[in-house]
N, C-alpha and C. Protein backbone atom coordinates (compact mmCIF):
# COMPACT_ATOMS: atom_id res chain seq x y z
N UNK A 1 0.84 -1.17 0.00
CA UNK A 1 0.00 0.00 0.00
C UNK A 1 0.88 1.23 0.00
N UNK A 2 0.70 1.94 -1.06
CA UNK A 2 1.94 3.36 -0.93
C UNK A 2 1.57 4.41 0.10
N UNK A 3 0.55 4.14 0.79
CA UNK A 3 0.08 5.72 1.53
C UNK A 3 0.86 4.96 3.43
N UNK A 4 1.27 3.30 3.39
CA UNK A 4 1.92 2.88 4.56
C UNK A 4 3.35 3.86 4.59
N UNK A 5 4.37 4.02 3.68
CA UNK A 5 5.41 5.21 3.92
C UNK A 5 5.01 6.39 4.21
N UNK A 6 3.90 6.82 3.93
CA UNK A 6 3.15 8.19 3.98
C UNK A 6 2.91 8.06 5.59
N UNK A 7 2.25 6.88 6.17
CA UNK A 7 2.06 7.33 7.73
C UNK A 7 2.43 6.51 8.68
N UNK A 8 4.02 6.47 7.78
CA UNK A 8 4.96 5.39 9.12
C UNK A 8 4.90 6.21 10.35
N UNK A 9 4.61 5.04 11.32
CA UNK A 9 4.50 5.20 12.49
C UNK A 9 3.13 5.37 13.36
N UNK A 10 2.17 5.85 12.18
CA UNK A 10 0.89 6.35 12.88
C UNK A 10 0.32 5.39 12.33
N UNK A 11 -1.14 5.45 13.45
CA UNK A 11 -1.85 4.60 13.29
C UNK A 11 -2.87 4.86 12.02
N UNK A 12 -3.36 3.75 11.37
CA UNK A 12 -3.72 4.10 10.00
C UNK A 12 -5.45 3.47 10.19
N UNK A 13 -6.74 4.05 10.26
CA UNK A 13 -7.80 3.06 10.78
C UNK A 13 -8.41 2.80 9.14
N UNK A 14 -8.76 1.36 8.84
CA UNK A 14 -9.69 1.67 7.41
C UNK A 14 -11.47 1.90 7.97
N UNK A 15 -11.80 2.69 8.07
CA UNK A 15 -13.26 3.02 8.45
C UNK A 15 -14.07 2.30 7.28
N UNK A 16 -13.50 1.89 6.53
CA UNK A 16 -14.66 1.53 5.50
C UNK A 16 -14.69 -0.09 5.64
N UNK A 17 -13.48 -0.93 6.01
CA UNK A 17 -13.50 -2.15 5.92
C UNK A 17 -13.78 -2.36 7.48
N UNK A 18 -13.36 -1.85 8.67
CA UNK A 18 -14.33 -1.89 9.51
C UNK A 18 -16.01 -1.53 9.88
N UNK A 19 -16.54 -0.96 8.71
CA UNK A 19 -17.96 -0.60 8.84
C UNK A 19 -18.55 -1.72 8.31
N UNK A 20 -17.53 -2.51 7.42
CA UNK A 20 -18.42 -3.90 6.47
C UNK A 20 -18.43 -4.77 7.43
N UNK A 21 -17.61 -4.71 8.41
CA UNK A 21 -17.38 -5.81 9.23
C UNK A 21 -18.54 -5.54 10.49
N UNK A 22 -18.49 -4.39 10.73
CA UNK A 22 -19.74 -4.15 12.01
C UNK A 22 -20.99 -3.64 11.79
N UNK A 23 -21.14 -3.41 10.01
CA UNK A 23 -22.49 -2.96 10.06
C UNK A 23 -22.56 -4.16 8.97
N UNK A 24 -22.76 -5.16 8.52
CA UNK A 24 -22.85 -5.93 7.34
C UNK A 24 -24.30 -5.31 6.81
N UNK A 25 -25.80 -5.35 7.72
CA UNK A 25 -27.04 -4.84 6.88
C UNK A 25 -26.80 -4.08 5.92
N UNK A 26 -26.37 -2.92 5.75
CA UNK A 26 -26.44 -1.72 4.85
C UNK A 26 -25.12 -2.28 3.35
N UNK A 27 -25.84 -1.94 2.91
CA UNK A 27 -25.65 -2.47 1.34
C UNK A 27 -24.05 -1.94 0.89
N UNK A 28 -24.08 -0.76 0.82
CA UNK A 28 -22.69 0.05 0.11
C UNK A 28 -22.16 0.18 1.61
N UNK A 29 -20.91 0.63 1.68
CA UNK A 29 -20.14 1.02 2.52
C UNK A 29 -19.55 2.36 2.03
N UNK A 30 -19.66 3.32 0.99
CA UNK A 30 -19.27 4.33 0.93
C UNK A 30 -19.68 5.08 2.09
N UNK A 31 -18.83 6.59 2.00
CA UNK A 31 -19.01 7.55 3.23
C UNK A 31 -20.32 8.37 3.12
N UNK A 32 -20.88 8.49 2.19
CA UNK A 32 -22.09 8.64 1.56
C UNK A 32 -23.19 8.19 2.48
N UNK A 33 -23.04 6.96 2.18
CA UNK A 33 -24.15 6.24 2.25
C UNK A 33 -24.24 5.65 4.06
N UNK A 34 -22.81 5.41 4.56
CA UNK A 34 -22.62 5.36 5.93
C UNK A 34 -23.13 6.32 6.69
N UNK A 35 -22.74 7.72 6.48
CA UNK A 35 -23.01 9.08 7.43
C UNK A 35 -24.98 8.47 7.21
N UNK A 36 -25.77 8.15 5.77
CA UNK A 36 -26.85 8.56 6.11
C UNK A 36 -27.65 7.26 6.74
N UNK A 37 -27.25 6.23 6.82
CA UNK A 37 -27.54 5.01 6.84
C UNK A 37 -27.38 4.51 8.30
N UNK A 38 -26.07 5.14 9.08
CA UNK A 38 -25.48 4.99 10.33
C UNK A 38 -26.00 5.83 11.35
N UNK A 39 -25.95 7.73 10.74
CA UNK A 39 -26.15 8.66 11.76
C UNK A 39 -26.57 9.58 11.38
N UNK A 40 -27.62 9.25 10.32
CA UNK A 40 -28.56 10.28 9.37
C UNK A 40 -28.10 11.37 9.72
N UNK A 41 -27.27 12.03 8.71
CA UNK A 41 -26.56 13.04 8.00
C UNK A 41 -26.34 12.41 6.34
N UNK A 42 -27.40 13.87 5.88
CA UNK A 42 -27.89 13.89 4.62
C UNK A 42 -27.19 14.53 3.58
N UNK A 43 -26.68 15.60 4.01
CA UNK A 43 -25.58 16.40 3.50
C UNK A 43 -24.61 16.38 3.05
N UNK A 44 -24.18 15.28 3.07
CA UNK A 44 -22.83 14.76 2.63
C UNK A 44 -22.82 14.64 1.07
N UNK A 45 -21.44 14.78 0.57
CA UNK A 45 -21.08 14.61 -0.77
C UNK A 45 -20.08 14.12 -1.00
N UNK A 46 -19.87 13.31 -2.10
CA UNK A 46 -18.88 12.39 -2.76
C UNK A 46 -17.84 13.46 -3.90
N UNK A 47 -16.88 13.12 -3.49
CA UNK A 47 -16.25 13.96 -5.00
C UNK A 47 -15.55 12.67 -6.01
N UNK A 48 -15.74 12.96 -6.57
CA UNK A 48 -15.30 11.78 -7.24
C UNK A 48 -13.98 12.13 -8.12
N UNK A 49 -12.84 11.43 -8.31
CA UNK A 49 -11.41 11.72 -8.40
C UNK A 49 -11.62 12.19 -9.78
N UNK A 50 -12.79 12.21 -10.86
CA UNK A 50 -12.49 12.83 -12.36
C UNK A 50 -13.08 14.13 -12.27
N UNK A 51 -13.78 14.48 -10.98
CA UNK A 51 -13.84 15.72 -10.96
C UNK A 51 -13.05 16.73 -10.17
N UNK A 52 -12.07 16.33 -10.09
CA UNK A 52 -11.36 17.48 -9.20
C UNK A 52 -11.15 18.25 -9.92
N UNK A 53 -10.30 18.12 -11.41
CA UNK A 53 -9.67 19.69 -11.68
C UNK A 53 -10.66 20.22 -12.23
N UNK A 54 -12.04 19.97 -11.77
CA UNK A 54 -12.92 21.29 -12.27
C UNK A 54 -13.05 22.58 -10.92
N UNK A 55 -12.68 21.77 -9.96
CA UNK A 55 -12.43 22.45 -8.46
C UNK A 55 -11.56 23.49 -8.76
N UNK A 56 -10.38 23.59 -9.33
CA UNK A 56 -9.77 24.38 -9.71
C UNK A 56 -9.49 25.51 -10.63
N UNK A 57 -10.85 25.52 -10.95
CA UNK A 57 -11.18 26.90 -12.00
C UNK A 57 -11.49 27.49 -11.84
N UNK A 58 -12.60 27.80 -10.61
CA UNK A 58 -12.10 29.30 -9.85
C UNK A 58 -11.70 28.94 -8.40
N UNK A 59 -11.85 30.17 -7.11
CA UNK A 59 -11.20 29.96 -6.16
C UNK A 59 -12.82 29.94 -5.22
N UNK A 60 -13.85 30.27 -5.99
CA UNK A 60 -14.90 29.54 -5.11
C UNK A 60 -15.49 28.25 -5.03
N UNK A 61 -15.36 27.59 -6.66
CA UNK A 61 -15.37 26.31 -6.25
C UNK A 61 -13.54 25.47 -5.50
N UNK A 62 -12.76 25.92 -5.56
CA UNK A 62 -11.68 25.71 -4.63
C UNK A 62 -12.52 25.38 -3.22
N UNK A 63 -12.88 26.49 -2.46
CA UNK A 63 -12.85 26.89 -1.29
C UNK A 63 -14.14 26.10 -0.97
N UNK A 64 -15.12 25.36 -1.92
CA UNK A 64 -16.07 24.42 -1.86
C UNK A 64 -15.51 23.20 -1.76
N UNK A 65 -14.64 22.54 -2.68
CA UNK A 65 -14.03 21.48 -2.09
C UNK A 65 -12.68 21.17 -1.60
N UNK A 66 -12.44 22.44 -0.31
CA UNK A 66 -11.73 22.13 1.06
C UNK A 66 -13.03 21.89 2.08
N UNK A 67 -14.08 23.22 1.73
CA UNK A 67 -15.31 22.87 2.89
C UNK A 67 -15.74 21.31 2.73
N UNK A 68 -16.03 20.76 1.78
CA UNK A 68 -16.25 19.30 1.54
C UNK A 68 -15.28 18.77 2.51
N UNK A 69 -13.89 18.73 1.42
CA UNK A 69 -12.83 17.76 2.44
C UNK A 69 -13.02 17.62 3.95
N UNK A 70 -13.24 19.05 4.65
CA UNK A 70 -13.14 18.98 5.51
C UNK A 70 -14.48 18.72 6.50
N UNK A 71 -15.49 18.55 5.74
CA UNK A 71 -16.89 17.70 6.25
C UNK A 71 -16.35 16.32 6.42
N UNK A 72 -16.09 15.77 5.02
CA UNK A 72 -15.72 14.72 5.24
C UNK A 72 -15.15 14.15 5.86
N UNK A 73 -13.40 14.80 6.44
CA UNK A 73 -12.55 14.41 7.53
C UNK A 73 -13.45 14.10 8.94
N UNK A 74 -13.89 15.44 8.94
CA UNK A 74 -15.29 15.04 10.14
C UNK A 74 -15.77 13.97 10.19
N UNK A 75 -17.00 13.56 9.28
CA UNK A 75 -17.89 12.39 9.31
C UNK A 75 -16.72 11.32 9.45
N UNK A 76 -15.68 10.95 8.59
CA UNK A 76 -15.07 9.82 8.79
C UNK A 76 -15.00 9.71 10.39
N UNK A 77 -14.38 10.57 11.44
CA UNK A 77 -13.72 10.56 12.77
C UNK A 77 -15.20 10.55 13.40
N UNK A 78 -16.48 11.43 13.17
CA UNK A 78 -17.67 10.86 14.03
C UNK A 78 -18.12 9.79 13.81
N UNK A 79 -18.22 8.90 12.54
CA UNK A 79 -18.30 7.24 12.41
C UNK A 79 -17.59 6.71 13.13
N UNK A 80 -16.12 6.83 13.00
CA UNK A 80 -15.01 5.90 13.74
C UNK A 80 -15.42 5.94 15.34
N UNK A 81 -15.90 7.40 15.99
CA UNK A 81 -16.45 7.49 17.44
C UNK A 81 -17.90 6.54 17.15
N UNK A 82 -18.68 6.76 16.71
CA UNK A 82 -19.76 5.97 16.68
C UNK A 82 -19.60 4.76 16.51
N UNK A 83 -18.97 3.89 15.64
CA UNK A 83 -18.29 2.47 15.88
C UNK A 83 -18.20 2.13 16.70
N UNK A 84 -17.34 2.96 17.71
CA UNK A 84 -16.07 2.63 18.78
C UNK A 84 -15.19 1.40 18.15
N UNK A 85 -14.73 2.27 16.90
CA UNK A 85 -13.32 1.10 16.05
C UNK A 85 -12.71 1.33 17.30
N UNK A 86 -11.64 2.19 17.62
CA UNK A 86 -10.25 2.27 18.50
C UNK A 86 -10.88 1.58 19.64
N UNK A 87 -11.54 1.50 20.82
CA UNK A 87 -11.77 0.30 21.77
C UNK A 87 -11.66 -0.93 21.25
N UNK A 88 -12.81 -0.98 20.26
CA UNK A 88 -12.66 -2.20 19.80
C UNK A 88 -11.60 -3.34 19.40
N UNK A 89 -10.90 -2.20 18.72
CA UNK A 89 -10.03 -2.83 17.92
C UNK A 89 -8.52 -3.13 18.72
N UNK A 90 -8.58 -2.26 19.88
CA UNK A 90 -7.53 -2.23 20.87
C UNK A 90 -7.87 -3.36 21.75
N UNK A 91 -8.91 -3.85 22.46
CA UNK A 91 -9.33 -4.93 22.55
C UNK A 91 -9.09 -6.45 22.20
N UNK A 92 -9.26 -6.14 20.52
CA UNK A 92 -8.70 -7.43 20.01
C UNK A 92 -7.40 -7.72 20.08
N UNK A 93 -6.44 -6.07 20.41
CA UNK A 93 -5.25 -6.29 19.82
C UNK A 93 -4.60 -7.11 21.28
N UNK A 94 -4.91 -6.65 22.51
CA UNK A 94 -4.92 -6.95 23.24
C UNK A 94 -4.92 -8.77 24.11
N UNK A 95 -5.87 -9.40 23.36
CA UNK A 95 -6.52 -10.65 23.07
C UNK A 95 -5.48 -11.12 22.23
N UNK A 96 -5.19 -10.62 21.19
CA UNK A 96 -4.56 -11.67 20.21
C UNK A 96 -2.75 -11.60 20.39
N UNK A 97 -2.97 -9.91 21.26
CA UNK A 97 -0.94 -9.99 20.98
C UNK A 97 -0.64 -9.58 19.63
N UNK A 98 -1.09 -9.39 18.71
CA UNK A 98 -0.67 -8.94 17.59
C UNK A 98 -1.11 -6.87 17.36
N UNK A 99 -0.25 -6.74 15.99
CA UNK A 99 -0.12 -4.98 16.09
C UNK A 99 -1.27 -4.67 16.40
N UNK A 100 -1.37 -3.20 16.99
CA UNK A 100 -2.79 -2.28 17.11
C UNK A 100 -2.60 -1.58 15.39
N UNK A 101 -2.18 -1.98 14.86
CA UNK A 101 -2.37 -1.30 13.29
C UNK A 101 -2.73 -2.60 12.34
N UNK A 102 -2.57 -3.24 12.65
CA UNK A 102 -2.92 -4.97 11.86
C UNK A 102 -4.06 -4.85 12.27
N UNK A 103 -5.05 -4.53 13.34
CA UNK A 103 -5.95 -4.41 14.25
C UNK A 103 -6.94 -3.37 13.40
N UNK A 104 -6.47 -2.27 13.33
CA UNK A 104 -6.93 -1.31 12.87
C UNK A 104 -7.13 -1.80 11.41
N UNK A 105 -6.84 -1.84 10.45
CA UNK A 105 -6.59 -2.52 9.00
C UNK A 105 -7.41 -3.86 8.73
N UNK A 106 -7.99 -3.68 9.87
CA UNK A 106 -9.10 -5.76 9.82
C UNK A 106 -8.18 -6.25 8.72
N UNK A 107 -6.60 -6.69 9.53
CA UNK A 107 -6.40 -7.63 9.04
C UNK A 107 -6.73 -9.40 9.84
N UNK A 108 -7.75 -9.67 9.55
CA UNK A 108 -7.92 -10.96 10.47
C UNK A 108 -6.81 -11.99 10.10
N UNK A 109 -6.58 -12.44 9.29
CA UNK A 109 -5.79 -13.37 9.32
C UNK A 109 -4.38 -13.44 9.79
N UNK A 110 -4.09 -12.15 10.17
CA UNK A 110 -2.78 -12.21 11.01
C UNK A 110 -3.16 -12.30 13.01
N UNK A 111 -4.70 -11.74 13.03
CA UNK A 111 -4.83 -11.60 14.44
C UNK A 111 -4.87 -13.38 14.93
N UNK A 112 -6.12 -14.27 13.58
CA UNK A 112 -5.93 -15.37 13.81
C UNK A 112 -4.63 -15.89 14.31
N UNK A 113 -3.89 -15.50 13.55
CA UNK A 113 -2.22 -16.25 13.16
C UNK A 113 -1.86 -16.43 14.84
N UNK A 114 -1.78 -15.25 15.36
CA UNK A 114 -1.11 -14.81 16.41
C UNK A 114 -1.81 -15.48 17.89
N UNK A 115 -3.49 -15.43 17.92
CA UNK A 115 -4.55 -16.27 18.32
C UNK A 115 -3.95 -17.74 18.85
N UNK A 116 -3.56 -18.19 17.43
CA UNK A 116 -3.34 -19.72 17.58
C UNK A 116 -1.86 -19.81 17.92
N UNK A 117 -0.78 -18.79 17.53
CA UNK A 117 0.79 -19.14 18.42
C UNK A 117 0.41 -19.28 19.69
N UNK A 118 -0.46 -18.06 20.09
CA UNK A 118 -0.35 -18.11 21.64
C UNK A 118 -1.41 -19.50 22.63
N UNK A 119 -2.32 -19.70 21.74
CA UNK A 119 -2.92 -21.55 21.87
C UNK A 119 -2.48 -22.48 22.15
N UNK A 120 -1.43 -22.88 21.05
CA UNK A 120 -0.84 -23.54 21.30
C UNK A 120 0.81 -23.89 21.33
């Protein structure tokens, strides 16, 4: 994953592959559809990566999608509180002995791994 050099050292949470895992009912897992599906907030918007450089043709749609970005940064971190990923997931890490970032990343098959060293 190229964005792991980007945040060596910090903890990295995937909110989206932990929402499949704790909300399975709800169909999509986009941020979209989570904020309205999870904690009805309607407002939300998707940008989608072929529209950015239209963002950049003037400086009011600019200054529209930082206000976005920065909704979004929001909703991601009030889902992750509404989850309770970080207990959770600190929990398991706890239980299994394996990383709190393997943890974070639902990687199960390494928590298994680690599960069964300490078993048997």
């Amino acid at each position: 994953w190229v964005g792991s050099s980007l945040a060596a050292g910090r903890l990295v949470c995937d909110v989206a592959l932990q929402a499949k895992d704790l909300l399975p009912k709800i169909g999509a897992h986009d941020l979209v559809t989570l904020m309205r599906e999870h904690l009805g907030v309607t407002n939300m918007h998707a940008v989608e990566p072929e529209a950015l450089p239209k963002y950049y043709d003037s400086s009011s749609s600019l200054k529209d999608l930082v206000e976005m970005t920065f909704t979004n940064a929001l909703a991601v971190a009030r889902l992750a509180h509404s989850l309770q990923i970080l207990p959770l997931t600190k929990q398991l890490t706890n239980l299994a002995g394996n990383g709190w970032n393997a943890s974070l990343q639902n990687k199960r098959a390494e928590r298994n791994e680690m599960l069964l060293c300490h078993e048997f």
